[in-house]
C-alpha atoms as a PDB file:
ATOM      1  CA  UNK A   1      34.891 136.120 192.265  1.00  0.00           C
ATOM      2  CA  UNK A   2      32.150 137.179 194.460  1.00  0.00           C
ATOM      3  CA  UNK A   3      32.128 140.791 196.403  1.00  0.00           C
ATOM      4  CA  UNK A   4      32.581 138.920 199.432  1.00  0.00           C
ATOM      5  CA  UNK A   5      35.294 137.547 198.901  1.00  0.00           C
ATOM      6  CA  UNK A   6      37.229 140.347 197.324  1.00  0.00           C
ATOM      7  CA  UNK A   7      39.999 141.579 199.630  1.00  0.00           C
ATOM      8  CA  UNK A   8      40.195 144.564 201.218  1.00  0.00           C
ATOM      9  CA  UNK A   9      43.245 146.488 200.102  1.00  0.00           C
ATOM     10  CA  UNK A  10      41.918 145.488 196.435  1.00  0.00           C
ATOM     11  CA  UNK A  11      41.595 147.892 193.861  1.00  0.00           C
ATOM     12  CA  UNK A  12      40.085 148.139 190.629  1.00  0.00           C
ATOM     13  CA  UNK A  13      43.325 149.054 189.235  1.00  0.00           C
ATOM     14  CA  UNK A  14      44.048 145.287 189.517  1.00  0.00           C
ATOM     15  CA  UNK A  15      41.995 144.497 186.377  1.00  0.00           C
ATOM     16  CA  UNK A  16      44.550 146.509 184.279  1.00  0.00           C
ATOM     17  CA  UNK A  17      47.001 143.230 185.027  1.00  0.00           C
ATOM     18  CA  UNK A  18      47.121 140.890 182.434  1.00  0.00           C
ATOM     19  CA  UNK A  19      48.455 138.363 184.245  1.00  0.00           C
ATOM     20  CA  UNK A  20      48.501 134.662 183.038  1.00  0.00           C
ATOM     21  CA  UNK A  21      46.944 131.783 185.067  1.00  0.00           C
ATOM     22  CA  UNK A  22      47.226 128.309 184.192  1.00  0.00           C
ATOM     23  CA  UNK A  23      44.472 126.517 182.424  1.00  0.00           C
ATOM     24  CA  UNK A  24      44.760 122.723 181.595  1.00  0.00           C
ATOM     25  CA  UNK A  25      41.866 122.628 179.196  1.00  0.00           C
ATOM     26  CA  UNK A  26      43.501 125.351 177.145  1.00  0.00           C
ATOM     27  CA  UNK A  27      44.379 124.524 173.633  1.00  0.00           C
ATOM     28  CA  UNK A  28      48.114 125.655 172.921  1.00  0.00           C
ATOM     29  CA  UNK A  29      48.763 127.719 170.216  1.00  0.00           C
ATOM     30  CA  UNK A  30      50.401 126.614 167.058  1.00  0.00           C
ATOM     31  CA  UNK A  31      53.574 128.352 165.972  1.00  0.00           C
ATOM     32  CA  UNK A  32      54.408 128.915 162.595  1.00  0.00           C
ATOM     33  CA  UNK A  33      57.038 127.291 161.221  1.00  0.00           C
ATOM     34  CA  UNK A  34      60.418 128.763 160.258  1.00  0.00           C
ATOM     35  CA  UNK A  35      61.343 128.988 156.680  1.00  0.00           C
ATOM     36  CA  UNK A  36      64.426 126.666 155.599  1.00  0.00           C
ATOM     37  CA  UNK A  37      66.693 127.795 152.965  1.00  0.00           C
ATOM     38  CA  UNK A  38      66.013 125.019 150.515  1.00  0.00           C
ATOM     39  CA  UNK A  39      62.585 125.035 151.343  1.00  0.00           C
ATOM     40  CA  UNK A  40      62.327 128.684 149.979  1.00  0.00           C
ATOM     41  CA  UNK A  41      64.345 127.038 146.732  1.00  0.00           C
ATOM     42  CA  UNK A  42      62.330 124.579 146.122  1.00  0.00           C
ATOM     43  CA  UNK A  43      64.775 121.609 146.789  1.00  0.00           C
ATOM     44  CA  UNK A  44      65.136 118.551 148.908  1.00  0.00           C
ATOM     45  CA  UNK A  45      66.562 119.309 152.386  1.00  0.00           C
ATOM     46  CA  UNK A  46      69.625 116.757 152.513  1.00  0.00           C
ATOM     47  CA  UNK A  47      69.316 114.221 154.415  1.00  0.00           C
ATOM     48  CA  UNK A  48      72.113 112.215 157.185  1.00  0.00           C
ATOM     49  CA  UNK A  49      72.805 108.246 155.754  1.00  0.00           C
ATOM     50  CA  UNK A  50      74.631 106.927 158.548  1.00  0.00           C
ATOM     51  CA  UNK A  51      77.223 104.343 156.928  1.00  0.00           C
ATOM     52  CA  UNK A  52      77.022 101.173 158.025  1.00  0.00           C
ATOM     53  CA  UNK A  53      80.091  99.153 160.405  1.00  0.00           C
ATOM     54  CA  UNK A  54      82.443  98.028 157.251  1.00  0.00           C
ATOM     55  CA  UNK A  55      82.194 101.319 155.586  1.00  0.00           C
ATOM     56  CA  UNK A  56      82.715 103.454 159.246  1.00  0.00           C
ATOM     57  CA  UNK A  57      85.954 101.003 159.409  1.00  0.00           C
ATOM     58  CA  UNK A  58      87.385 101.373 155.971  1.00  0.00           C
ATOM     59  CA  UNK A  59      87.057 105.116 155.975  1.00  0.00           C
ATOM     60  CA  UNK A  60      88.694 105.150 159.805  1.00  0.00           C
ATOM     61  CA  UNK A  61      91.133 103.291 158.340  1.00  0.00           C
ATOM     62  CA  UNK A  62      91.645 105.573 154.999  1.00  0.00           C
ATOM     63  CA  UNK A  63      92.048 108.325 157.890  1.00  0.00           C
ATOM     64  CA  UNK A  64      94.743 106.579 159.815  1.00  0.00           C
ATOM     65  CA  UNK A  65      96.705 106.248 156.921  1.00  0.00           C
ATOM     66  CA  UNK A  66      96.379 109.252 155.602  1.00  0.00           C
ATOM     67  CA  UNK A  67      97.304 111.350 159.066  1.00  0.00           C
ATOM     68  CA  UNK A  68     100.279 108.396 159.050  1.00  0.00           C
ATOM     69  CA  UNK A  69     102.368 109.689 156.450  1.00  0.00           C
ATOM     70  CA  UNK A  70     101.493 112.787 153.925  1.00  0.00           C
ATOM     71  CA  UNK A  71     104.899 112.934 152.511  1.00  0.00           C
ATOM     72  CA  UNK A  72     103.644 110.074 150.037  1.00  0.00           C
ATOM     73  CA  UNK A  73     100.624 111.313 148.784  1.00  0.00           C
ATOM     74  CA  UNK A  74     100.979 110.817 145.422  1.00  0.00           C
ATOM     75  CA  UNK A  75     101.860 107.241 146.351  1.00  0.00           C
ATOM     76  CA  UNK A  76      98.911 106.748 147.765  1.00  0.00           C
ATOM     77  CA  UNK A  77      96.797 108.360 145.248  1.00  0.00           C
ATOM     78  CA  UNK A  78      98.254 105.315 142.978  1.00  0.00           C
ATOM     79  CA  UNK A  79      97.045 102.476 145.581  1.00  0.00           C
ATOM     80  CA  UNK A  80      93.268 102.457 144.742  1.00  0.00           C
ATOM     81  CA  UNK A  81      94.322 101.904 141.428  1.00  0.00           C
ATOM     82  CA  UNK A  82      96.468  98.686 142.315  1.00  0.00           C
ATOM     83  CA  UNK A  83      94.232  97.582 144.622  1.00  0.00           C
ATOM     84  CA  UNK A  84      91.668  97.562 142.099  1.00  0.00           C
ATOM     85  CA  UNK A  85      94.078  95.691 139.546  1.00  0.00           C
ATOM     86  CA  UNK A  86      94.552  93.457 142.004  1.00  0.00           C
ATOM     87  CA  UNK A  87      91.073  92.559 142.424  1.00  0.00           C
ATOM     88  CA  UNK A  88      90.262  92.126 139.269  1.00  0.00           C
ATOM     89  CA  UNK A  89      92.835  89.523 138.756  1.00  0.00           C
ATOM     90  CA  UNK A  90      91.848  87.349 141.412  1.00  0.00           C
ATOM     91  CA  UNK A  91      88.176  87.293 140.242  1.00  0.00           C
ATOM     92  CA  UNK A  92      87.734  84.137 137.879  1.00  0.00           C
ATOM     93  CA  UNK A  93      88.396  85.224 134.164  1.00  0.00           C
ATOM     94  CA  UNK A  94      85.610  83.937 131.579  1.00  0.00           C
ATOM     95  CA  UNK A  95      85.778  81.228 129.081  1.00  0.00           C
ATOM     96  CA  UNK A  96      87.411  82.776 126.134  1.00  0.00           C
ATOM     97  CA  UNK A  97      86.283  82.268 122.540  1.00  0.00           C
ATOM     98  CA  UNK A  98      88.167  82.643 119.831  1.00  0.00           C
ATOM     99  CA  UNK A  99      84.859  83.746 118.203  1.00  0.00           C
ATOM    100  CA  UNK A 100      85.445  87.123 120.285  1.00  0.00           C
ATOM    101  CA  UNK A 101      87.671  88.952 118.548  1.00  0.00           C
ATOM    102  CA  UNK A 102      87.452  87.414 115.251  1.00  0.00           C
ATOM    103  CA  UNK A 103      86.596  89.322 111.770  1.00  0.00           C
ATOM    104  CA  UNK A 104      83.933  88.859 110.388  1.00  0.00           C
ATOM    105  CA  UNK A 105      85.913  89.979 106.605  1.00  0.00           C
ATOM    106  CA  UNK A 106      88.769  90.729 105.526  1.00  0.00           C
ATOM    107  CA  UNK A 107      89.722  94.345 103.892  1.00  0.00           C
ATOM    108  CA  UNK A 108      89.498  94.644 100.276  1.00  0.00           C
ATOM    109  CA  UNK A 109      92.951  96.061 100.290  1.00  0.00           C
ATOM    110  CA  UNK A 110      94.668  93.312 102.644  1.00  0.00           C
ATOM    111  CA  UNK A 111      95.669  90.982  99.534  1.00  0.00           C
ATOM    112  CA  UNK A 112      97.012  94.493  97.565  1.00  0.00           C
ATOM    113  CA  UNK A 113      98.928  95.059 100.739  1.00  0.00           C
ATOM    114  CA  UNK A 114     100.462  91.979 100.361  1.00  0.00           C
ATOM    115  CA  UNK A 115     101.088  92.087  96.917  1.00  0.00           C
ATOM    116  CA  UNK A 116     102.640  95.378  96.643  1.00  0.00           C
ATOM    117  CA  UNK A 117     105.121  94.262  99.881  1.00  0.00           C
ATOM    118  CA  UNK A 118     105.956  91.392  97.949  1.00  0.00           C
ATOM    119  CA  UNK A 119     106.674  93.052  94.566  1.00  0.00           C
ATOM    120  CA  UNK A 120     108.601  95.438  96.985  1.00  0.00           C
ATOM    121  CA  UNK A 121     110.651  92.836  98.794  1.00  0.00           C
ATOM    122  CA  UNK A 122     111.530  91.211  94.848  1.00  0.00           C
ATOM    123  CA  UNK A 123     112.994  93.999  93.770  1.00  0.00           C
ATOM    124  CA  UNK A 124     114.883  94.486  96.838  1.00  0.00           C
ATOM    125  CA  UNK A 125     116.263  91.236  96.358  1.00  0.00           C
ATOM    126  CA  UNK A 126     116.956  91.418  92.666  1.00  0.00           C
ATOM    127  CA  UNK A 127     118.629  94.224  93.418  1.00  0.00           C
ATOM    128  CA  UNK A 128     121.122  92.715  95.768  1.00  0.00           C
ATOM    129  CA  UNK A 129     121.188  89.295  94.733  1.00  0.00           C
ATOM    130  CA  UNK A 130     124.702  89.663  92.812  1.00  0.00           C
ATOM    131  CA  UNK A 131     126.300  91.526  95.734  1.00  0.00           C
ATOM    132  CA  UNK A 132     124.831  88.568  98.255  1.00  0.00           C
ATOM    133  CA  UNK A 133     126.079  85.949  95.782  1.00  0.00           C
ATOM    134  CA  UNK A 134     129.292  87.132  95.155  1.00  0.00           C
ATOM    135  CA  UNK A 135     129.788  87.841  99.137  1.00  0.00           C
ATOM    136  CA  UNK A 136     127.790  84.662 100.489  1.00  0.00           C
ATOM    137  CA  UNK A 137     130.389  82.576  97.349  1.00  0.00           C
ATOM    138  CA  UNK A 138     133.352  83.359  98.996  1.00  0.00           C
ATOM    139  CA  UNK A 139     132.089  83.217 102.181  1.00  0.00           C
ATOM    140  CA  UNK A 140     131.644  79.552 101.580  1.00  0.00           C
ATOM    141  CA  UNK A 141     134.006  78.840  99.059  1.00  0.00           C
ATOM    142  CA  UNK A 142     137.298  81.015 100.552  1.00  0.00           C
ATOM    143  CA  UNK A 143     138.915  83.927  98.859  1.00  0.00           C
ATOM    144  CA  UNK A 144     139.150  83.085  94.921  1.00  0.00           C
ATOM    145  CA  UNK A 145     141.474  85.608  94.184  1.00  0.00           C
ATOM    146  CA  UNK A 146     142.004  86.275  90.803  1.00  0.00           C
ATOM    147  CA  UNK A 147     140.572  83.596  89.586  1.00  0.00           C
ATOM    148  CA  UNK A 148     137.396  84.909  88.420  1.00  0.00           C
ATOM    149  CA  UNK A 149     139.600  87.446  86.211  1.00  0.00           C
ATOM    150  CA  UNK A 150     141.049  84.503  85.063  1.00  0.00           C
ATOM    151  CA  UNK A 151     138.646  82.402  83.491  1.00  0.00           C
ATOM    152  CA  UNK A 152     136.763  85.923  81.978  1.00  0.00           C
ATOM    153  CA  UNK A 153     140.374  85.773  79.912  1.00  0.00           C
ATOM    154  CA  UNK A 154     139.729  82.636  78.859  1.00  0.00           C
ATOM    155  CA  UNK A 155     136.058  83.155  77.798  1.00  0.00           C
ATOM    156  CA  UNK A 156     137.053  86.104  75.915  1.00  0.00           C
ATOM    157  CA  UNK A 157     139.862  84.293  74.521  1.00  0.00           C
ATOM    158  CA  UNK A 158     137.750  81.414  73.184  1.00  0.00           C
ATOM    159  CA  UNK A 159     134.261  83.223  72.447  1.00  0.00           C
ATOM    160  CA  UNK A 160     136.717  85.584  70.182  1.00  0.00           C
ATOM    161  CA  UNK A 161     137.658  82.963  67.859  1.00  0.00           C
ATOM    162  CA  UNK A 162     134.666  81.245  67.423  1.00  0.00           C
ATOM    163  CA  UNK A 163     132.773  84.667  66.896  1.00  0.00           C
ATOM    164  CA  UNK A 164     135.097  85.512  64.531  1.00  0.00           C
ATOM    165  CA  UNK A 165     135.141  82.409  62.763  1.00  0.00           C
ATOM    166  CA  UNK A 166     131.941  82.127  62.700  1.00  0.00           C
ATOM    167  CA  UNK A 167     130.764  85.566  60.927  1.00  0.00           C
ATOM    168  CA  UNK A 168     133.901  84.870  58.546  1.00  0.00           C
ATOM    169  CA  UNK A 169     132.430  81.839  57.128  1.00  0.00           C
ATOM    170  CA  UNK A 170     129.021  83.589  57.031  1.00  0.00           C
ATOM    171  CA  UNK A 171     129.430  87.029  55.774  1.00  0.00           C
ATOM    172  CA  UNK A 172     132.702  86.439  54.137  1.00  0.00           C
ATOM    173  CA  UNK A 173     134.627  88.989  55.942  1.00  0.00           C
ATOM    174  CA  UNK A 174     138.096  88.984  55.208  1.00  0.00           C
ATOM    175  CA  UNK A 175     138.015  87.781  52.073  1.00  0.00           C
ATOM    176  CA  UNK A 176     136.963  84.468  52.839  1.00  0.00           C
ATOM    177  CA  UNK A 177     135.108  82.266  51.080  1.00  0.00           C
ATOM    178  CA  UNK A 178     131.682  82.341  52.711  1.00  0.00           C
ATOM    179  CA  UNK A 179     129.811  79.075  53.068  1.00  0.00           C
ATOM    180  CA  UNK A 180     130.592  77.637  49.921  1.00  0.00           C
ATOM    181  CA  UNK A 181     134.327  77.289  50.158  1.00  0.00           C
ATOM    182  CA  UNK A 182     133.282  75.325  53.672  1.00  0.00           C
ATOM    183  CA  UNK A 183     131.438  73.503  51.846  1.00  0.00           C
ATOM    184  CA  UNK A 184     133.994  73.106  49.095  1.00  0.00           C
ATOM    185  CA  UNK A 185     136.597  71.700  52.156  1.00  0.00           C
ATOM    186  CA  UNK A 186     133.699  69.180  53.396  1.00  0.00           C
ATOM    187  CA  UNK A 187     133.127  67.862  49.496  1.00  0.00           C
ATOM    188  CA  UNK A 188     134.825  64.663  50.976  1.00  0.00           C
ATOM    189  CA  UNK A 189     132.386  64.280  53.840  1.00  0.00           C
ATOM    190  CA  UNK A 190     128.445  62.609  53.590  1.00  0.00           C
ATOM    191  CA  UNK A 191     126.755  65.753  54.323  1.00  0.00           C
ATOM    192  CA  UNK A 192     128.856  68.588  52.616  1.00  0.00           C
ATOM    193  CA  UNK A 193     126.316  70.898  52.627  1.00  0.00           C
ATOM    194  CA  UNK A 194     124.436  70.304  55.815  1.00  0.00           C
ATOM    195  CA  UNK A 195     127.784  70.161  57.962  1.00  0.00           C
ATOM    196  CA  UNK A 196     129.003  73.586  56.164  1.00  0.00           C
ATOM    197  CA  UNK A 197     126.068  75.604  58.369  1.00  0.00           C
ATOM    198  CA  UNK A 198     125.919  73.567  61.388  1.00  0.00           C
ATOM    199  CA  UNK A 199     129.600  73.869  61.921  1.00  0.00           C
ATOM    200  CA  UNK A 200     129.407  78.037  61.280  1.00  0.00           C
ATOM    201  CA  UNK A 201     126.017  78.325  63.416  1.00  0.00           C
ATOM    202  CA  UNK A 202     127.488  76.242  66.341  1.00  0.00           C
ATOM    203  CA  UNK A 203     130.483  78.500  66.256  1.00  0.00           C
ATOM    204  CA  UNK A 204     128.518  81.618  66.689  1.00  0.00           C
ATOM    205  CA  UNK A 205     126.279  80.254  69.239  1.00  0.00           C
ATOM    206  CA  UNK A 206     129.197  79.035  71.297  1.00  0.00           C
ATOM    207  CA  UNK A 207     130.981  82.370  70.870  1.00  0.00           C
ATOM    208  CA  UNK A 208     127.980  84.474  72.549  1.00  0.00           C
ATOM    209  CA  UNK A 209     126.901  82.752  75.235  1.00  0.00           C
ATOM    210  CA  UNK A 210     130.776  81.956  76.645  1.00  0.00           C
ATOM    211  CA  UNK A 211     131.286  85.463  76.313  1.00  0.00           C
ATOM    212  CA  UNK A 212     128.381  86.207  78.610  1.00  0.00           C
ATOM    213  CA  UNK A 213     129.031  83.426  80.744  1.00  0.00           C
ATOM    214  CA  UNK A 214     125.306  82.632  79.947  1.00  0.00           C
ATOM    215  CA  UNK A 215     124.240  78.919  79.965  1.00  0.00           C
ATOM    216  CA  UNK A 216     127.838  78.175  80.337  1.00  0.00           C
ATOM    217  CA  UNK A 217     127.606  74.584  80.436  1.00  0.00           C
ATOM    218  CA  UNK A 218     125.525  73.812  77.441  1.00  0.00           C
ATOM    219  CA  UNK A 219     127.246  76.711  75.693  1.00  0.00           C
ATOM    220  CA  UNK A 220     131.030  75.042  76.323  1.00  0.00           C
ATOM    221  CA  UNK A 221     129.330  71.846  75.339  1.00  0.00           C
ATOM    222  CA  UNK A 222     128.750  73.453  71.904  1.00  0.00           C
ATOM    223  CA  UNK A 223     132.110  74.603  71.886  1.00  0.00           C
ATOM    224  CA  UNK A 224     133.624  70.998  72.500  1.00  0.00           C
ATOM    225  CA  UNK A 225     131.827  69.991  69.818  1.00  0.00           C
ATOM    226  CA  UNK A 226     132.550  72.237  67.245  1.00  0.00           C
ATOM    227  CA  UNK A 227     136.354  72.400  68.188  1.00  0.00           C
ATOM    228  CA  UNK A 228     136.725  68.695  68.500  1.00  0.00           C
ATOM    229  CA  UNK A 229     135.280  68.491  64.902  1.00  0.00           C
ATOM    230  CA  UNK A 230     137.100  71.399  63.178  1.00  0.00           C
ATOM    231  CA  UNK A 231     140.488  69.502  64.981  1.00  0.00           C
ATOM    232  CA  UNK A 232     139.241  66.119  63.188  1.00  0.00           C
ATOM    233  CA  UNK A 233     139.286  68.209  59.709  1.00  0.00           C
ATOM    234  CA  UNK A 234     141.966  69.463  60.247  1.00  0.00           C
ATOM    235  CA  UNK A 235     143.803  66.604  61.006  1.00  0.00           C
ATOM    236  CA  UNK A 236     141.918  64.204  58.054  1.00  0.00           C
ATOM    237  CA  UNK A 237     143.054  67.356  55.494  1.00  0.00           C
ATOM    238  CA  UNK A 238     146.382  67.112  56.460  1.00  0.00           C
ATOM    239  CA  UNK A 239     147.337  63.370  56.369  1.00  0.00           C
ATOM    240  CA  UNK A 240     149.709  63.124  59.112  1.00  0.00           C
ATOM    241  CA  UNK A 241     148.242  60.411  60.742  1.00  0.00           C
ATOM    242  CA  UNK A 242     148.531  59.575  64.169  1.00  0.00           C
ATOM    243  CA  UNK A 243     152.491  61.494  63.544  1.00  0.00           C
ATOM    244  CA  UNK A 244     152.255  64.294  65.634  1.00  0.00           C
ATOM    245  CA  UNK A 245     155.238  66.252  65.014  1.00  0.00           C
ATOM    246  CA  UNK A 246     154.022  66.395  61.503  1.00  0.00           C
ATOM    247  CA  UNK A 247     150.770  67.876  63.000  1.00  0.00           C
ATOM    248  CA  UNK A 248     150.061  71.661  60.903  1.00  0.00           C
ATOM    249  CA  UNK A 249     149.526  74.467  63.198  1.00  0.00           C
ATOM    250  CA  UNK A 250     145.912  74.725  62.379  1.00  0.00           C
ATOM    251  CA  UNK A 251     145.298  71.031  64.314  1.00  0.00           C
ATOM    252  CA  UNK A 252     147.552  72.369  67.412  1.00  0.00           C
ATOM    253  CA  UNK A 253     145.145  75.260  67.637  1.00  0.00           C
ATOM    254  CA  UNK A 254     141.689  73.331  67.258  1.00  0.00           C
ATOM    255  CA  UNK A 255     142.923  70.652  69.935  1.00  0.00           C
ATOM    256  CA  UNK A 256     143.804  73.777  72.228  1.00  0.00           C
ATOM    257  CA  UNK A 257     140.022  75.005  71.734  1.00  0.00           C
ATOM    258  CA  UNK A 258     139.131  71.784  72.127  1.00  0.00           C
ATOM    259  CA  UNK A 259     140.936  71.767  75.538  1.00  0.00           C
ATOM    260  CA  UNK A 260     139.933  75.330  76.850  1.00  0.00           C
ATOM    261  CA  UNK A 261     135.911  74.073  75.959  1.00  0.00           C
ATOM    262  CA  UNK A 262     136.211  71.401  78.140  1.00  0.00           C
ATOM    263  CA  UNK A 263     138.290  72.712  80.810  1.00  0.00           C
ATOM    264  CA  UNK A 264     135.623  75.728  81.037  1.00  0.00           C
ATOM    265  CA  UNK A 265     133.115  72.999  81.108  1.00  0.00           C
ATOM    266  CA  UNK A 266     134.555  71.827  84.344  1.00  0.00           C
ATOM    267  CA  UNK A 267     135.829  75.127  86.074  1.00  0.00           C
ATOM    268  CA  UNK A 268     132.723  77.105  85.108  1.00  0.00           C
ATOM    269  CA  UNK A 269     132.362  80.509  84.311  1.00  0.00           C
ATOM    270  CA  UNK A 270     133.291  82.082  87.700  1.00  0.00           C
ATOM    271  CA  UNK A 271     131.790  85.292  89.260  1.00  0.00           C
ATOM    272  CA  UNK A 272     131.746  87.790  86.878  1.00  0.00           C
ATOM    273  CA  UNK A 273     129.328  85.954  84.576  1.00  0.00           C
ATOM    274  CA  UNK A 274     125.950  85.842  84.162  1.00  0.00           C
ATOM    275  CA  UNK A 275     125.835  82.473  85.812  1.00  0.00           C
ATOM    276  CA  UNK A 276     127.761  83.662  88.610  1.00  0.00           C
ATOM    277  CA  UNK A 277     123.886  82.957  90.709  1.00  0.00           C
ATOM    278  CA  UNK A 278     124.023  79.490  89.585  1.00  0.00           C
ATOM    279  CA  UNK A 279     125.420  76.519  91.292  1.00  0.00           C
ATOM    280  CA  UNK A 280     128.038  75.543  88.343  1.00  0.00           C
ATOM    281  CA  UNK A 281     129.695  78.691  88.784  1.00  0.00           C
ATOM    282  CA  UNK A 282     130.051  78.437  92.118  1.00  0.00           C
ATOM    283  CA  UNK A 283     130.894  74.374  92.540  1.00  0.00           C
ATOM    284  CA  UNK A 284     130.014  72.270  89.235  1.00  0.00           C
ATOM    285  CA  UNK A 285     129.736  69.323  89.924  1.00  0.00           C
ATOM    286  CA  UNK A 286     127.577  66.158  88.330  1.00  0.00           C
ATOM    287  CA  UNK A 287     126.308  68.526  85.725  1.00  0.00           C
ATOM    288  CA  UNK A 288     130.366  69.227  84.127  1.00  0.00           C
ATOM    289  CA  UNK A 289     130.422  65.356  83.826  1.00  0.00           C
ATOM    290  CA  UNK A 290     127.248  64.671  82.160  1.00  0.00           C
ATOM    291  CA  UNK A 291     127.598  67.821  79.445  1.00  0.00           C
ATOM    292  CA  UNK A 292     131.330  66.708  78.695  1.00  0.00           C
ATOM    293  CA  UNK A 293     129.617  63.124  78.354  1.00  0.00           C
ATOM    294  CA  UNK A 294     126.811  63.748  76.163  1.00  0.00           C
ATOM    295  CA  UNK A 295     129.356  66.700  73.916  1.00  0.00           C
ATOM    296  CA  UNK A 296     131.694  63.676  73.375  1.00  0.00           C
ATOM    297  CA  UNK A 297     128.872  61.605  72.550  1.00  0.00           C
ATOM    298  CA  UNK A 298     127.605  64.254  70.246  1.00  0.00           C
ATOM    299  CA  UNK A 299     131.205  65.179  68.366  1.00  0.00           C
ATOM    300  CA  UNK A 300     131.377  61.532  67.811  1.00  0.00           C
ATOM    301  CA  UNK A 301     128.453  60.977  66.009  1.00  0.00           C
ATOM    302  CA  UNK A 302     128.803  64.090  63.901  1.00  0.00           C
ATOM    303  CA  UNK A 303     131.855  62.884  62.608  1.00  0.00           C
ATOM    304  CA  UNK A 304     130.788  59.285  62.565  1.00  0.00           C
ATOM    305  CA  UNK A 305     127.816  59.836  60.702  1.00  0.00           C
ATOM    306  CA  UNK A 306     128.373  63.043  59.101  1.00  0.00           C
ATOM    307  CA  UNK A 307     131.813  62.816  57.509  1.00  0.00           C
ATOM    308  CA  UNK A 308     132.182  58.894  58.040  1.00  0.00           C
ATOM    309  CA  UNK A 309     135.543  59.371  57.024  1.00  0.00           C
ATOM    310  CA  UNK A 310     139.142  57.733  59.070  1.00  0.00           C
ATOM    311  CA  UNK A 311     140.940  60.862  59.864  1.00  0.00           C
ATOM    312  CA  UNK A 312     143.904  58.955  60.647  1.00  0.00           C
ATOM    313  CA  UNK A 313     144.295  57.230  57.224  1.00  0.00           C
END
């Protein structure tokens, strides 16, 4: 400003006025810049990710729901959960293969597993198996009774004698005359000597196995024999013939042995036996005809070829 044109009231106290005028050409000042929190951490500021339409939707609709009803909350904590069940059902399952899930080897112990199960299961059965028999027997059969008791009499009865007879003729017991006086009573016969052991061994055998019900039907098969053939002794030894009422005691009682052998061969040995698992004890059937059969068979060729004498001359 020139000293013309300076005003007049002007003073030089006016230079003391900083007062700011406007200058386009000026260059503005930069400002520092403000210190952020993370900044000063050394972290990334967060940043906004605006969601996009579908998501904005699903999460107003999550929102609507949820201010709908809060008294099932833990209801709808559950739904994602179905909803996600759901889903996966209704996308396409793959091929499976049973290849999968297979093993590629078995356990060492597997078969001892099954072995030791097995032995277990046996002896669970063997344990039971004469209960189940007995039970499942007259189950099928009806109520027997007494008969069981019955027919262990009748063992007893004829196992006794031939026992007894038996280890008489061997051991002399009673003061008999061992196997020589047998063979003394069969000095008539072909085979004397032979026939005075058989007819002492088949005796005993008979005698043991009735009275354990054991084998029953080749044991009473025995007994048929050996009865049937003592009764033919008796009756050659005595004379009488085909006259029965001049019959001695001794042939009444080896026909009545003869009787009870096969009339055990048919009934069997009952329950309380040791064949009371087996199916002639039970129901015998084909097998009573066929052992009576061949014992007949047998008897008759003892005597036939053995003795090969008439005992009714």
């Amino acid at each position: 400003m020139s000293d013309k044109n300076v005003p007049d009231k002007a003073t030089s106290f006016d230079d003391d006025l900083d007062i700011p005028t406007y200058n386009a050409d000026a260059k503005a000042e930069e400002k520092p810049t403000r210190s952020r929190l993370f900044k000063r951490a050394g972290r990334a500021e967060p940043q906004e990710i605006k969601p996009n339409a579908q998501t904005v939707s699903e999460a107003a609709l999550e929102e609507e729901e949820a201010t709908e009803t809060r008294q099932f909350e833990t209801l709808r904590a559950e739904e994602p959960k179905t909803e996600k069940v759901e889903k996966a059902e209704e996308m396409p399952a793959p091929a499976y293969d049973d290849e999968d899930f297979a093993t590629t080897a078995m356990p060492a112990s597997a078969a001892d597993l099954d072995d030791d199960e097995e032995a277990v299961d046996e002896t669970a059965v063997e344990t039971n198996e004469d209960e189940r028999v007995r039970r499942d027997g007259y189950r099928e059969y009806g109520r027997r009774g007494t008969i069981d008791f019955g027919l262990l009499f009748v063992r007893i009865a004829l196992s006794a004698y031939l026992l007894i007879a038996g280890a008489t003729t061997f051991f002399k017991l009673g003061g008999g005359e061992g196997l020589s006086g047998l063979e003394t009573d069969f000095a008539d016969y072909a085979f004397a000597s032979p026939l005075a052991i058989a007819v002492p061994t088949m005796q005993l055998i008979a005698g043991a196995f009735l009275l354990l019900g054991l084998v029953t039907p080749f044991a009473a098969m025995i007994g048929l024999v050996v009865t049937g053939f003592m009764a033919l002794h008796e009756l050659a030894a005595s004379g009488a013939g085909l006259d029965i009422f001049n019959w001695p005691d001794s042939v009444w009682l080896s026909l009545v042995l003869f009787v009870i052998a096969v009339a055990l061969q048919f009934t069997g040995p009952g329950f309380i036996s040791f064949d009371a698992k087996r199916s002639w004890a039970r129901r015998p059937l084909a097998t009573s005809w066929i052992f009576v059969v061949i014992g007949i068979a047998v008897l008759v060729a003892l005597w036939w070829f053995g003795a090969a004498v008439n005992p009714l001359a």
